[in-house]
Protein backbone atom coordinates (compact mmCIF):
# COMPACT_ATOMS: atom_id res chain seq x y z
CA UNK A 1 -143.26 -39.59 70.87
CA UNK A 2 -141.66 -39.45 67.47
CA UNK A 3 -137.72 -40.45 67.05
CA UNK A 4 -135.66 -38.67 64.20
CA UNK A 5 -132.53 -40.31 62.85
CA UNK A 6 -129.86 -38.71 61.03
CA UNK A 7 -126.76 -40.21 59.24
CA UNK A 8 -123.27 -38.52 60.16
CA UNK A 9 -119.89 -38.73 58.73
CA UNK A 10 -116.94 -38.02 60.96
CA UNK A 11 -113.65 -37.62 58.86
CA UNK A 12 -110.22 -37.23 60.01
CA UNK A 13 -109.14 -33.65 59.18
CA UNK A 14 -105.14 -33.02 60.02
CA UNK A 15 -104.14 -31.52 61.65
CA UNK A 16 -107.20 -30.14 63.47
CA UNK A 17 -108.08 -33.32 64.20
CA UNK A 18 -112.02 -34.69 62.60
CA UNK A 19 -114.51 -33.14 60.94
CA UNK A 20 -118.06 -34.96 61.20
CA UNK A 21 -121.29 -33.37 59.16
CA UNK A 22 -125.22 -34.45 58.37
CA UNK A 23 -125.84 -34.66 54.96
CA UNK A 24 -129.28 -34.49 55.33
CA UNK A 25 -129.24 -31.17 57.08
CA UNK A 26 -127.32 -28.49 55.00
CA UNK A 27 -124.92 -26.59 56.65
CA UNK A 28 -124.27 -28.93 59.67
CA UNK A 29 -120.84 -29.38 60.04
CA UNK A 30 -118.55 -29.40 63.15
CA UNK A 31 -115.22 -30.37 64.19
CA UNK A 32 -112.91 -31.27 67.09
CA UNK A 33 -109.84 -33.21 67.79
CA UNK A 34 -111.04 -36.80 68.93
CA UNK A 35 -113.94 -38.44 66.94
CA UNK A 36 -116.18 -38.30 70.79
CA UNK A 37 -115.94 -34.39 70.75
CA UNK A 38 -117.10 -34.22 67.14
CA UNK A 39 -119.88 -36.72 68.04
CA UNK A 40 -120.85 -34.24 71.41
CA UNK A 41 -120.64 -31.41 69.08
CA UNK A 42 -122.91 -33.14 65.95
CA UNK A 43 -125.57 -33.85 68.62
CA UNK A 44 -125.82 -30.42 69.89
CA UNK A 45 -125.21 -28.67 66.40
CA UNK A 46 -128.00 -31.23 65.12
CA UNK A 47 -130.54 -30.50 67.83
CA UNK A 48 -130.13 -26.64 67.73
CA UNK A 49 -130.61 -26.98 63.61
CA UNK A 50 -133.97 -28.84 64.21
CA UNK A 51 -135.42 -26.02 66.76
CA UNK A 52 -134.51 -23.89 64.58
CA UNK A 53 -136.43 -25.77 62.05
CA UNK A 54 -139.47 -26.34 64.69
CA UNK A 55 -139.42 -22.72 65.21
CA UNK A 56 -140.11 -21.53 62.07
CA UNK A 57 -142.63 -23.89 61.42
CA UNK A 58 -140.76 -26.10 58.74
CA UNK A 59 -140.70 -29.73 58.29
CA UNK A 60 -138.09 -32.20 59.75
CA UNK A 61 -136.41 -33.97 57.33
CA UNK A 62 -136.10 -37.39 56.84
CA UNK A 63 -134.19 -40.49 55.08
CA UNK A 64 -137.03 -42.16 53.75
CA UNK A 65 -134.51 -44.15 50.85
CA UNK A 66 -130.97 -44.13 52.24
CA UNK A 67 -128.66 -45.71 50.49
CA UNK A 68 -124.86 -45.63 51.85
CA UNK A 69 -122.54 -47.18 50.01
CA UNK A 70 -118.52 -47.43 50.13
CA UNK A 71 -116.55 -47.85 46.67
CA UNK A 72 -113.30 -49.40 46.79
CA UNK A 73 -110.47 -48.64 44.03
CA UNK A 74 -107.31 -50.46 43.85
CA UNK A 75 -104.07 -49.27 41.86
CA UNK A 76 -104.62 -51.27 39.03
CA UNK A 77 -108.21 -50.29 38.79
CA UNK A 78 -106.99 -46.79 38.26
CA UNK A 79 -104.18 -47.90 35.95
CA UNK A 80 -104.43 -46.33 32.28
CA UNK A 81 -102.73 -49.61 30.79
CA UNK A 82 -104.29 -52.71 30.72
């Protein structure tokens, strides 16, 4: 039996609450007001996208590469005098 992993990214979004989405898979995107609803709604949003994708006979996507990565700017990085 074949796993599937997907990368999400749950944001705060006030004053709803969070917004989390799947890069990977275009046009999932949910929200809800604690990060454990947005989670419960990402898994269901994600599994309905991939019927839909099973259905139709089209391929699962996949990270083959990923590559995350987190840049960090401080004021004076973004100063204009040096």
């Amino acid at each position: 039996m074949k796993n599937y992993t997907f990368r999400v990214i749950i944001e705060p979004d006030p004053p709803v609450g969070f917004h989390g989405f799947v890069p990977l898979l275009k046009g999932v995107h949910t929200c809800g007001k604690t990060i454990e609803e947005v989670k419960k709604n990402l898994r269901e949003a994600i599994k309905c996208h991939l019927q839909g994708l099973i259905k139709d006979k089209k391929d699962i996507p996949h990270e083959e590469e990923a590559f995350e990565l987190v840049q960090v700017f401080s004021q004076k990085d973004l100063s204009f005098s040096k």
